[in-house]
PDB file of N, CA and C in Angstrom:
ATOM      1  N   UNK A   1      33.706  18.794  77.993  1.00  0.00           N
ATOM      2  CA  UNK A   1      32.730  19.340  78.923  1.00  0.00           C
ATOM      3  C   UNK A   1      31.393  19.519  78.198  1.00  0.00           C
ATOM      4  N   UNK A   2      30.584  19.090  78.933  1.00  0.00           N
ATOM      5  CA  UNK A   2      28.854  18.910  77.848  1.00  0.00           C
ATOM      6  C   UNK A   2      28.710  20.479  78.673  1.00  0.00           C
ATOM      7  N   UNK A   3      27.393  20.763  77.645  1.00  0.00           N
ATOM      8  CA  UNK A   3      26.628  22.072  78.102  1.00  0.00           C
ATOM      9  C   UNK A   3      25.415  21.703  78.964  1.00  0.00           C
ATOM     10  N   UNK A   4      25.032  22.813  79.796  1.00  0.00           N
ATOM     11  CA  UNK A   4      23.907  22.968  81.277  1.00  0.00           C
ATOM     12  C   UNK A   4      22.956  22.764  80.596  1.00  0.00           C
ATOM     13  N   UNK A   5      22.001  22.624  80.969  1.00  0.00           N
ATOM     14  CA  UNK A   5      20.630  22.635  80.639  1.00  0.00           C
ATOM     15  C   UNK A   5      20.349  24.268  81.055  1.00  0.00           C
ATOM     16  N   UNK A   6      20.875  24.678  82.091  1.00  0.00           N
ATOM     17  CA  UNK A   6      20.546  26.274  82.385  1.00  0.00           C
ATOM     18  C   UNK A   6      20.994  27.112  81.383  1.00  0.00           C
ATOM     19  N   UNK A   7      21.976  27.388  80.848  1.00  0.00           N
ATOM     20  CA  UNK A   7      22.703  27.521  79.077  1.00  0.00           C
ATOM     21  C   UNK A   7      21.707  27.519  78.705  1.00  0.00           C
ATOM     22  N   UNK A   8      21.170  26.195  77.710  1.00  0.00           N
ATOM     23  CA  UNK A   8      20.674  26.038  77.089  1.00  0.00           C
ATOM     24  C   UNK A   8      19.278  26.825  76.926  1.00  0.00           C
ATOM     25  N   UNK A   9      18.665  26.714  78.686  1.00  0.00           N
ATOM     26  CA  UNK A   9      17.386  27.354  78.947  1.00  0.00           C
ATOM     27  C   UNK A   9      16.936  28.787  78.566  1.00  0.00           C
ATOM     28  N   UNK A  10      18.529  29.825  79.076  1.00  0.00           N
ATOM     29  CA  UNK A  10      19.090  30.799  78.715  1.00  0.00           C
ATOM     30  C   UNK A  10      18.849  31.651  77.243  1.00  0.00           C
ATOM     31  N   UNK A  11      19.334  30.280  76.514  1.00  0.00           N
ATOM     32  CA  UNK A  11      19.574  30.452  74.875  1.00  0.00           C
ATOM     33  C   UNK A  11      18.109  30.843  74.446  1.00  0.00           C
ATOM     34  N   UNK A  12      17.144  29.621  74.513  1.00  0.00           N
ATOM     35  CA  UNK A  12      15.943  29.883  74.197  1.00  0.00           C
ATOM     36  C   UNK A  12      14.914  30.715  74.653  1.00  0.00           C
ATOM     37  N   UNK A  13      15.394  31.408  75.918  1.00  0.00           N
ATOM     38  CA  UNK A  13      14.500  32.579  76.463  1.00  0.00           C
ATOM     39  C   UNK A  13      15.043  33.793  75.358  1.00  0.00           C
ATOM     40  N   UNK A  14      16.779  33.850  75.129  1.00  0.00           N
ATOM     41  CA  UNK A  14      16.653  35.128  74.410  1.00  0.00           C
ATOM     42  C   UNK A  14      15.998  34.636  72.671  1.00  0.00           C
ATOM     43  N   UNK A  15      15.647  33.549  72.279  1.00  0.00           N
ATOM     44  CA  UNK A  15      15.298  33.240  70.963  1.00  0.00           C
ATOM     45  C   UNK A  15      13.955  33.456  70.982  1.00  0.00           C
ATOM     46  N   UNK A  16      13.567  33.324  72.398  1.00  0.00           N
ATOM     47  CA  UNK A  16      12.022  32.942  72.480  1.00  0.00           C
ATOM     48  C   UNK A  16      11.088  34.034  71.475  1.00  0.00           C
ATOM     49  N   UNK A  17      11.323  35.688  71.299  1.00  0.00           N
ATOM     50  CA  UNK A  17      10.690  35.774  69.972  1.00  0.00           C
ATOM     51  C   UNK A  17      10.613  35.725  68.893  1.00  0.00           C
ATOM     52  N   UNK A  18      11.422  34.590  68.593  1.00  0.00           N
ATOM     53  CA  UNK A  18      11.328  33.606  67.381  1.00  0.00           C
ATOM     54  C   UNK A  18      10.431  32.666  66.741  1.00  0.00           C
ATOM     55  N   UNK A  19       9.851  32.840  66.178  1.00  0.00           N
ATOM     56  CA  UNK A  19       8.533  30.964  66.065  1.00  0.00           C
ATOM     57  C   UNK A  19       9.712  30.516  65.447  1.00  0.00           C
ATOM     58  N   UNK A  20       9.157  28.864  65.648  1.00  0.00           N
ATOM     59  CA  UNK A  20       9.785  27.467  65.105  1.00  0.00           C
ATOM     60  C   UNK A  20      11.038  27.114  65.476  1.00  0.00           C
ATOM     61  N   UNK A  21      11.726  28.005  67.237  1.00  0.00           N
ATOM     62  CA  UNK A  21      13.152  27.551  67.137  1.00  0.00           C
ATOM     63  C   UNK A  21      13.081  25.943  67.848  1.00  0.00           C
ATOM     64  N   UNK A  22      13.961  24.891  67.628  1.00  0.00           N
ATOM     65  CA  UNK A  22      13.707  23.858  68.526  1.00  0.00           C
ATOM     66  C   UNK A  22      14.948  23.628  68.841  1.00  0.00           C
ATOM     67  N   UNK A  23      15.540  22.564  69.445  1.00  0.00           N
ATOM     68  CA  UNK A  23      17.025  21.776  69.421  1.00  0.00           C
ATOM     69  C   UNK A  23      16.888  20.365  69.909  1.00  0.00           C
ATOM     70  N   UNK A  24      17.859  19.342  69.602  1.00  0.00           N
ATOM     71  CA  UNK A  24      17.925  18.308  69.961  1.00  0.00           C
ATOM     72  C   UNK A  24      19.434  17.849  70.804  1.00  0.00           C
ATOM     73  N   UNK A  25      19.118  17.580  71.838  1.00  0.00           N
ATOM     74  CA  UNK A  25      20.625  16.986  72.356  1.00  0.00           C
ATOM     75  C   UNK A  25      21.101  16.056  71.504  1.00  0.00           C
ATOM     76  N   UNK A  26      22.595  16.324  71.720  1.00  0.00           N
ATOM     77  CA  UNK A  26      23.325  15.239  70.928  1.00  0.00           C
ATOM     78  C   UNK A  26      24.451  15.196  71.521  1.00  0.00           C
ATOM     79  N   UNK A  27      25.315  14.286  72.260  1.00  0.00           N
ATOM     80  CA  UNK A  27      26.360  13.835  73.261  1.00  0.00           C
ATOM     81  C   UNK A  27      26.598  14.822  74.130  1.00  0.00           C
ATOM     82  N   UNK A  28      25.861  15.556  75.078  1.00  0.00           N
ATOM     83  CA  UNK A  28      25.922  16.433  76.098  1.00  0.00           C
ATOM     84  C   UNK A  28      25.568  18.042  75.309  1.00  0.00           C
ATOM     85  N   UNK A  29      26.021  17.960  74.070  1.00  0.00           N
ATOM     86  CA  UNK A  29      25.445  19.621  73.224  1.00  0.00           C
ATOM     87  C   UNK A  29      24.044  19.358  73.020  1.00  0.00           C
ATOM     88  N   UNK A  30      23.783  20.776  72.324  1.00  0.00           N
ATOM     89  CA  UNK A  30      22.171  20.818  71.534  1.00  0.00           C
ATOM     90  C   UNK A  30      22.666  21.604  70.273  1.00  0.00           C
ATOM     91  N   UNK A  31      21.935  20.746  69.186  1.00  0.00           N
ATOM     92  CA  UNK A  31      21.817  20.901  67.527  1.00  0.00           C
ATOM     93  C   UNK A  31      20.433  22.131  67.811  1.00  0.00           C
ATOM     94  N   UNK A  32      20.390  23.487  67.355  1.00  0.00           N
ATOM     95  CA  UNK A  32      19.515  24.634  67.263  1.00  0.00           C
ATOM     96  C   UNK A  32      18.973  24.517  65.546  1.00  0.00           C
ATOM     97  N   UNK A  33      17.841  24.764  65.681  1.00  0.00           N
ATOM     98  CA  UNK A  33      16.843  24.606  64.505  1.00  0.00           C
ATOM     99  C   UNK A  33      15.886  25.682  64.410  1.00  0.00           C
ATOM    100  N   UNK A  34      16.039  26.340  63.353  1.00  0.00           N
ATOM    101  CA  UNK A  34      15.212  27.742  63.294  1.00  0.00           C
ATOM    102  C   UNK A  34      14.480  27.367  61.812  1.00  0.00           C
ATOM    103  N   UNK A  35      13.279  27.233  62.187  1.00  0.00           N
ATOM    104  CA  UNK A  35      12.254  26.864  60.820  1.00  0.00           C
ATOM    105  C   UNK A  35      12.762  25.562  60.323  1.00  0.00           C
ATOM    106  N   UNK A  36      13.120  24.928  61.290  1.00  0.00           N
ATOM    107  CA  UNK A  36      13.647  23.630  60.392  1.00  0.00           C
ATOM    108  C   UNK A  36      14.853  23.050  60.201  1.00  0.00           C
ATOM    109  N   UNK A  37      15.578  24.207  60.017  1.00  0.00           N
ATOM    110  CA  UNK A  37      17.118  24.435  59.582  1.00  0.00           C
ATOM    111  C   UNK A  37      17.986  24.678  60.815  1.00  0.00           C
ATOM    112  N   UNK A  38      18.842  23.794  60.689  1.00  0.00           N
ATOM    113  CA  UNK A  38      20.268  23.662  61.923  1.00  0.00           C
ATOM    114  C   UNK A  38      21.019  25.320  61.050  1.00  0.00           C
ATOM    115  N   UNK A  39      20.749  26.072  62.124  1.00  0.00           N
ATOM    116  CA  UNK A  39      21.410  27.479  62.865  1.00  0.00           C
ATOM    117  C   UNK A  39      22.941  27.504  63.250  1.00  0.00           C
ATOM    118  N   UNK A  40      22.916  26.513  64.301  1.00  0.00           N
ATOM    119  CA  UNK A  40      23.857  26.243  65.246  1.00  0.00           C
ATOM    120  C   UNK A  40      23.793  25.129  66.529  1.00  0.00           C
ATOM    121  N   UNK A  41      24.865  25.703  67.213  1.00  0.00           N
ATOM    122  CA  UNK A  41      24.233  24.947  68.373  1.00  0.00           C
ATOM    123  C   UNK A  41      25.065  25.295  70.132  1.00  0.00           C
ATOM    124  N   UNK A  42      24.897  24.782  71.006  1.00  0.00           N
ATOM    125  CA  UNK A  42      25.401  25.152  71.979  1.00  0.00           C
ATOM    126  C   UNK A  42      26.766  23.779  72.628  1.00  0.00           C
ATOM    127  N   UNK A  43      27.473  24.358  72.673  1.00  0.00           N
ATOM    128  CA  UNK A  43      28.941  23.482  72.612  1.00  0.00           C
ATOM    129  C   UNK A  43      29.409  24.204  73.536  1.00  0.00           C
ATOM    130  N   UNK A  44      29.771  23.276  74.955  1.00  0.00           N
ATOM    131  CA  UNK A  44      30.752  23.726  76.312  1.00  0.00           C
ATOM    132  C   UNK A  44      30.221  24.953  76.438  1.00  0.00           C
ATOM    133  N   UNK A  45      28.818  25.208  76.387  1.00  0.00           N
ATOM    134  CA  UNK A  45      28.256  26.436  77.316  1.00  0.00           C
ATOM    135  C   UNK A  45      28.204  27.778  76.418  1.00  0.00           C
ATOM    136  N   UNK A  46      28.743  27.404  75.386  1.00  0.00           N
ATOM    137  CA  UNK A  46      28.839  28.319  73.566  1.00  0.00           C
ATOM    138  C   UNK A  46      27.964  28.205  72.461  1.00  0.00           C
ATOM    139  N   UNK A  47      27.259  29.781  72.198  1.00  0.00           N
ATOM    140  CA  UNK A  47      26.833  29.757  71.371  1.00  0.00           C
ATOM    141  C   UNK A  47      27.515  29.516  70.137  1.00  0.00           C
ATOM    142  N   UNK A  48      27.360  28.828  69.133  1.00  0.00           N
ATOM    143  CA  UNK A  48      28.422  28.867  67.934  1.00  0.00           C
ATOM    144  C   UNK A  48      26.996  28.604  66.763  1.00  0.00           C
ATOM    145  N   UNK A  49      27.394  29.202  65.785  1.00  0.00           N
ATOM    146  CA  UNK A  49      26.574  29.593  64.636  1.00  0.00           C
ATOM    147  C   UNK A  49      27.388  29.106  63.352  1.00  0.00           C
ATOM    148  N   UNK A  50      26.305  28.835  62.306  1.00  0.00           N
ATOM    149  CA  UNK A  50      27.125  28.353  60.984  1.00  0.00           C
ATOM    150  C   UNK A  50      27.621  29.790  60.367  1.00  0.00           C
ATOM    151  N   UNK A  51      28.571  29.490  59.976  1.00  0.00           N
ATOM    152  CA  UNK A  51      29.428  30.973  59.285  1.00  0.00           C
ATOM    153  C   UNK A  51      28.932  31.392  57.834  1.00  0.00           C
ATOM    154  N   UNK A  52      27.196  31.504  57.727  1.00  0.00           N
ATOM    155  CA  UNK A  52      27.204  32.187  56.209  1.00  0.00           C
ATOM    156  C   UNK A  52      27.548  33.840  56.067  1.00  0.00           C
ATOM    157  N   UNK A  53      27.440  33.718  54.891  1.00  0.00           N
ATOM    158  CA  UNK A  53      27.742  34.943  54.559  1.00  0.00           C
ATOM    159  C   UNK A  53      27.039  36.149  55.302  1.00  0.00           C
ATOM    160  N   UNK A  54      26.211  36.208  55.445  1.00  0.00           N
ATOM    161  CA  UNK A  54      25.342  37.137  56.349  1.00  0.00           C
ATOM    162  C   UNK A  54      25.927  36.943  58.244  1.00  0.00           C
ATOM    163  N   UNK A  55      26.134  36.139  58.454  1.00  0.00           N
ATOM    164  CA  UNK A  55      26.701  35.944  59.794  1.00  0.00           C
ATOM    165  C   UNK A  55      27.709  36.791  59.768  1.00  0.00           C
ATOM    166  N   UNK A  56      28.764  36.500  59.282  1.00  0.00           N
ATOM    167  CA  UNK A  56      29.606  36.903  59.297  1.00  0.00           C
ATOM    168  C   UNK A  56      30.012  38.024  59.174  1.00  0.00           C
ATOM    169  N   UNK A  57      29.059  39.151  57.836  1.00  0.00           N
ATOM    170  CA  UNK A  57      29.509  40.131  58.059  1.00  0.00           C
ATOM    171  C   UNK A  57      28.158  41.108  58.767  1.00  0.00           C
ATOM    172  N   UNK A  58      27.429  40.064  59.551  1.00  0.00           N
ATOM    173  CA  UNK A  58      26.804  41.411  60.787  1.00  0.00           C
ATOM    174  C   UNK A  58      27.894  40.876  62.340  1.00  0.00           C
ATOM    175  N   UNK A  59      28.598  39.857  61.962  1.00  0.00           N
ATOM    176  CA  UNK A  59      29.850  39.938  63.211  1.00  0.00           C
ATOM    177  C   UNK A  59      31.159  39.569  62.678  1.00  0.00           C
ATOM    178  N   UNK A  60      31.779  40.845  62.167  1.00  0.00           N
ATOM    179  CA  UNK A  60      32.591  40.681  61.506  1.00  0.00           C
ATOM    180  C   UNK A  60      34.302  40.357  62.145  1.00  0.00           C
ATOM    181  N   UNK A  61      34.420  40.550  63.455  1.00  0.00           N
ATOM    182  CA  UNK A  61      35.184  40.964  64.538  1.00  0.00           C
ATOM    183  C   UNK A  61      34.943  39.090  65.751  1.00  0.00           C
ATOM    184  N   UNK A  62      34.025  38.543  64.830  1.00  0.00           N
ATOM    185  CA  UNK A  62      33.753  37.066  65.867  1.00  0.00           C
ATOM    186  C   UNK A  62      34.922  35.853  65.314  1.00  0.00           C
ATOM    187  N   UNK A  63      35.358  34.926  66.770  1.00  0.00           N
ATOM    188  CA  UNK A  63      36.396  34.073  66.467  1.00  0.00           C
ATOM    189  C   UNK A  63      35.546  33.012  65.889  1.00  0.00           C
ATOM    190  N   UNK A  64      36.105  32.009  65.384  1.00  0.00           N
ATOM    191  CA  UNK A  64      36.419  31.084  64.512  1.00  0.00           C
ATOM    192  C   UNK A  64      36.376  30.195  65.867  1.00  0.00           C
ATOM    193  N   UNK A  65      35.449  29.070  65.844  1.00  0.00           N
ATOM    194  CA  UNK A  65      35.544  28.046  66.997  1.00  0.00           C
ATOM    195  C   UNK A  65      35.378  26.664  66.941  1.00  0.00           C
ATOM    196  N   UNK A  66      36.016  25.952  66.805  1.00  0.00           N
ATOM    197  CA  UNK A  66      35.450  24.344  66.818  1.00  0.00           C
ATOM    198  C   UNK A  66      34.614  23.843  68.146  1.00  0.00           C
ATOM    199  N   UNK A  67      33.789  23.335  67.230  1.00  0.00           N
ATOM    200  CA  UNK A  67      32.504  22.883  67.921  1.00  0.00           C
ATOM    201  C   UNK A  67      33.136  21.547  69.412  1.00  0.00           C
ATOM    202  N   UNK A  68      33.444  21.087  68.187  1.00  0.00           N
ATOM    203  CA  UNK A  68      34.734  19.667  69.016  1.00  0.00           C
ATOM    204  C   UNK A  68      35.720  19.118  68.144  1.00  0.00           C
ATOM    205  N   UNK A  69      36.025  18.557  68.145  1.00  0.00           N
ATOM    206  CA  UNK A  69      37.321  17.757  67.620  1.00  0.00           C
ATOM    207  C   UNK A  69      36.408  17.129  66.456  1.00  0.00           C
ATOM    208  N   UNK A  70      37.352  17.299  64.990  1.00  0.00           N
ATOM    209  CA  UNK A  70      36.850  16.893  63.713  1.00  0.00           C
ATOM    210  C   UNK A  70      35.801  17.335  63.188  1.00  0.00           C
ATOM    211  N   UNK A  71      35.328  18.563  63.399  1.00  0.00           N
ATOM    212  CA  UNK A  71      34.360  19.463  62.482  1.00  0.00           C
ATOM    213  C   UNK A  71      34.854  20.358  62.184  1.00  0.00           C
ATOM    214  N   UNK A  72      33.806  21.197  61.472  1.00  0.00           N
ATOM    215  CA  UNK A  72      34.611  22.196  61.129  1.00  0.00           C
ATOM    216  C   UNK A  72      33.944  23.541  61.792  1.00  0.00           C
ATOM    217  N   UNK A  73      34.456  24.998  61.371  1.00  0.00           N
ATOM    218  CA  UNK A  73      34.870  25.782  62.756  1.00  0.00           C
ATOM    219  C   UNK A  73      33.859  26.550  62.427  1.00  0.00           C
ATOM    220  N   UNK A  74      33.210  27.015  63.525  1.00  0.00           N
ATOM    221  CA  UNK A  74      31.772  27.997  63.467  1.00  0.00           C
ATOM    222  C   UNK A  74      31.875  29.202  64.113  1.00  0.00           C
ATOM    223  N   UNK A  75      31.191  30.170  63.947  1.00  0.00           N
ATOM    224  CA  UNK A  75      31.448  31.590  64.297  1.00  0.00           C
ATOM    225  C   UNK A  75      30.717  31.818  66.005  1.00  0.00           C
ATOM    226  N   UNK A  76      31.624  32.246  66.793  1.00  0.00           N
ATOM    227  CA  UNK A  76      31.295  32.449  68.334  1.00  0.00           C
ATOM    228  C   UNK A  76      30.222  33.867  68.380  1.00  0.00           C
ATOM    229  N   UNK A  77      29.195  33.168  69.185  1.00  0.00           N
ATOM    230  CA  UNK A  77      28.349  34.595  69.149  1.00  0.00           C
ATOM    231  C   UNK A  77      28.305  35.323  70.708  1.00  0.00           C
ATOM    232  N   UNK A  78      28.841  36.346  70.891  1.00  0.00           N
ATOM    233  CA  UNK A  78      29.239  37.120  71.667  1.00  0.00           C
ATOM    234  C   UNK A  78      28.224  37.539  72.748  1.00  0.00           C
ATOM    235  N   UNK A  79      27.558  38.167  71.635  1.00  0.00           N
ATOM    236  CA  UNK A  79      26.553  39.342  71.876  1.00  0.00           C
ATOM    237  C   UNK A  79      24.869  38.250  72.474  1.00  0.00           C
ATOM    238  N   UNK A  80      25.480  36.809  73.357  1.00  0.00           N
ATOM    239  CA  UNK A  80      24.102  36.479  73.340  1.00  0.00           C
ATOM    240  C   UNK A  80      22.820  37.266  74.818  1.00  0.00           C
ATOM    241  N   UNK A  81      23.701  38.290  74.893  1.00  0.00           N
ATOM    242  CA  UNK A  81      22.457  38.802  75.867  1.00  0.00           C
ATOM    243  C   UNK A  81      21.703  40.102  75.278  1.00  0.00           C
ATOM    244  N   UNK A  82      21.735  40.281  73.925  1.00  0.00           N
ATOM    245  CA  UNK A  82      20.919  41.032  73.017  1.00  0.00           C
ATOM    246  C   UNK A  82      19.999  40.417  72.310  1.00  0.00           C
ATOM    247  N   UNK A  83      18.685  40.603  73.218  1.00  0.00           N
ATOM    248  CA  UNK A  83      17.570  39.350  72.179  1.00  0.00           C
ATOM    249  C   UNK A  83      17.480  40.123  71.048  1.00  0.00           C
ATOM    250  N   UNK A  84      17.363  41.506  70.542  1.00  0.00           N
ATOM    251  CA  UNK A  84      17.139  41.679  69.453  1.00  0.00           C
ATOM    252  C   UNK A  84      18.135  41.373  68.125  1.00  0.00           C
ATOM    253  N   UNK A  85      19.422  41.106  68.563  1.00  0.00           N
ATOM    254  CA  UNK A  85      20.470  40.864  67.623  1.00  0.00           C
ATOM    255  C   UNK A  85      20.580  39.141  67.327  1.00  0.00           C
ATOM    256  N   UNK A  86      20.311  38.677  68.131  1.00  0.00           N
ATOM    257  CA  UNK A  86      19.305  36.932  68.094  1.00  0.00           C
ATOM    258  C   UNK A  86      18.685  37.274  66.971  1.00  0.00           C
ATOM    259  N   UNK A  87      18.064  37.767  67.315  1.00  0.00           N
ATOM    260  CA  UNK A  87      16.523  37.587  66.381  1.00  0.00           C
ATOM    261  C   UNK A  87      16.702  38.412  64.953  1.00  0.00           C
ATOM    262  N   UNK A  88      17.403  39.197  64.880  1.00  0.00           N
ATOM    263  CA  UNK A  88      17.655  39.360  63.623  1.00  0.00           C
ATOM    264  C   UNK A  88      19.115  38.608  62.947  1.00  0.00           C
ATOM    265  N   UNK A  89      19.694  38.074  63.747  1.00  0.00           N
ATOM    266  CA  UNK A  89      20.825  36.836  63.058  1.00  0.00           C
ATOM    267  C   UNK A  89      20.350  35.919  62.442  1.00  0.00           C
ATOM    268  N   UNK A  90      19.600  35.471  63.331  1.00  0.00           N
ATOM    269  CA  UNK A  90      19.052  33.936  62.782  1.00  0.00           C
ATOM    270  C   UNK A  90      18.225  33.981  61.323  1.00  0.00           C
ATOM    271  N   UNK A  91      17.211  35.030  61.452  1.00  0.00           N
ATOM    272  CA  UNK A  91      16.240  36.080  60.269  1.00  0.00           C
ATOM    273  C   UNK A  91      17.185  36.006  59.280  1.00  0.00           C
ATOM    274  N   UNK A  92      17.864  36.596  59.608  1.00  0.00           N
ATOM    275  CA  UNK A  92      19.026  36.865  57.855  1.00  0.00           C
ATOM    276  C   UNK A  92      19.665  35.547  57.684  1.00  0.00           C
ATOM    277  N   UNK A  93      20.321  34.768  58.751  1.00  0.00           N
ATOM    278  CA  UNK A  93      20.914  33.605  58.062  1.00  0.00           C
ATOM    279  C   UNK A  93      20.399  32.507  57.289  1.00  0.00           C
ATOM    280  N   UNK A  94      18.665  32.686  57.786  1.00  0.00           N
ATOM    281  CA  UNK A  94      18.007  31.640  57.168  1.00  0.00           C
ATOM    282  C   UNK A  94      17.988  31.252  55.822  1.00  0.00           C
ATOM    283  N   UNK A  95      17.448  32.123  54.977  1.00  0.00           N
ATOM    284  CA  UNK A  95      17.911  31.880  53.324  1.00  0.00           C
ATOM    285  C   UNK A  95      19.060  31.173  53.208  1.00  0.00           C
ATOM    286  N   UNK A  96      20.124  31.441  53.422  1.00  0.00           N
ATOM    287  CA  UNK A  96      21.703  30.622  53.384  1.00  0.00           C
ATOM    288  C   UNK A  96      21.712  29.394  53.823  1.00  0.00           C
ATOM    289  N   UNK A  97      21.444  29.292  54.596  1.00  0.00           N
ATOM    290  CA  UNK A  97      20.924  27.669  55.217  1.00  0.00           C
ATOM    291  C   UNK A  97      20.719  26.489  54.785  1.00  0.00           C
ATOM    292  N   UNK A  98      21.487  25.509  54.195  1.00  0.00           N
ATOM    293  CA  UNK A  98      20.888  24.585  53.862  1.00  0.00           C
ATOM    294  C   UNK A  98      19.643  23.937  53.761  1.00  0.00           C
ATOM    295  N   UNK A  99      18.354  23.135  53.160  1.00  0.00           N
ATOM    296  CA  UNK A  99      17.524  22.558  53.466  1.00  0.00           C
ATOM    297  C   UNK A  99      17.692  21.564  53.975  1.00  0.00           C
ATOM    298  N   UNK A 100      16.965  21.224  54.988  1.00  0.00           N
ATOM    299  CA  UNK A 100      17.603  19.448  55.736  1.00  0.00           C
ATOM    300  C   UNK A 100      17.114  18.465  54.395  1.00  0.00           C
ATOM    301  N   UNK A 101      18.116  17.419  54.274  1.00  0.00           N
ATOM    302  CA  UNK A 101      17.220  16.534  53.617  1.00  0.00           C
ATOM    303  C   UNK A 101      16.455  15.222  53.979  1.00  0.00           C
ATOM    304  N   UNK A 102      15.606  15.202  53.027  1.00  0.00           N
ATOM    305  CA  UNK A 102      14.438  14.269  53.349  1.00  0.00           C
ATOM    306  C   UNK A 102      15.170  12.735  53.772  1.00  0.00           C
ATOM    307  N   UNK A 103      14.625  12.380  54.996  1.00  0.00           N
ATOM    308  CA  UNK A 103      14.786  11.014  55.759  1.00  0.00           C
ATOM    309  C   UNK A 103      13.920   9.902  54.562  1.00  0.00           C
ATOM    310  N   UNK A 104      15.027   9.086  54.252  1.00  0.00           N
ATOM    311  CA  UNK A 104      14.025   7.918  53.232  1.00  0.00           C
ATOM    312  C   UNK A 104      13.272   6.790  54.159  1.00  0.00           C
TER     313      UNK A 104
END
């Protein structure tokens, strides 16, 4: 099952006081990008987040979710009708975050 565009619309109103969030569709989901850096993304109408260390223990009590078949499992975010807990998730996870790397 792909995700709504209304979802999605959803997502970015509560991110919206965020600068630099973007996303890109990718086979019916969206890849989430905060300063650059893949966050997460929205899968069958689900927020799901990368599980760093900081994620995890400001939701310590969140399931374990596969995105889809053959990845690996990302932390379900519950709480997405608290813009302020958005906005300070994403804030702390950033440092942890991988850097994307450079396209040759």
């Amino acid at each position: 099952m792909a995700s709504s565009k209304e979802y999605l619309d959803f997502i970015l109103e509560q991110l919206s006081e965020l600068e630099d969030i973007s996303y890109r569709a990718m086979m019916g989901e969206y890849i989430l990008y905060y300063r650059g850096k893949i966050v997460g993304g929205i899968y069958d109408d689900r927020l799901l987040v990368k599980p760093t260390k900081t994620a995890v223990a400001m939701m310590p009590n969140a399931d374990m979710e596969l995105p889809y078949d053959g990845t690996k499992e990302m932390l379900l975010v519950d709480d997405v009708d608290n813009k302020e807990f958005l906005r300070k998730l994403l804030e702390a996870m950033y440092e942890e975050l991988p850097t994307p790397k450079k396209k040759k």
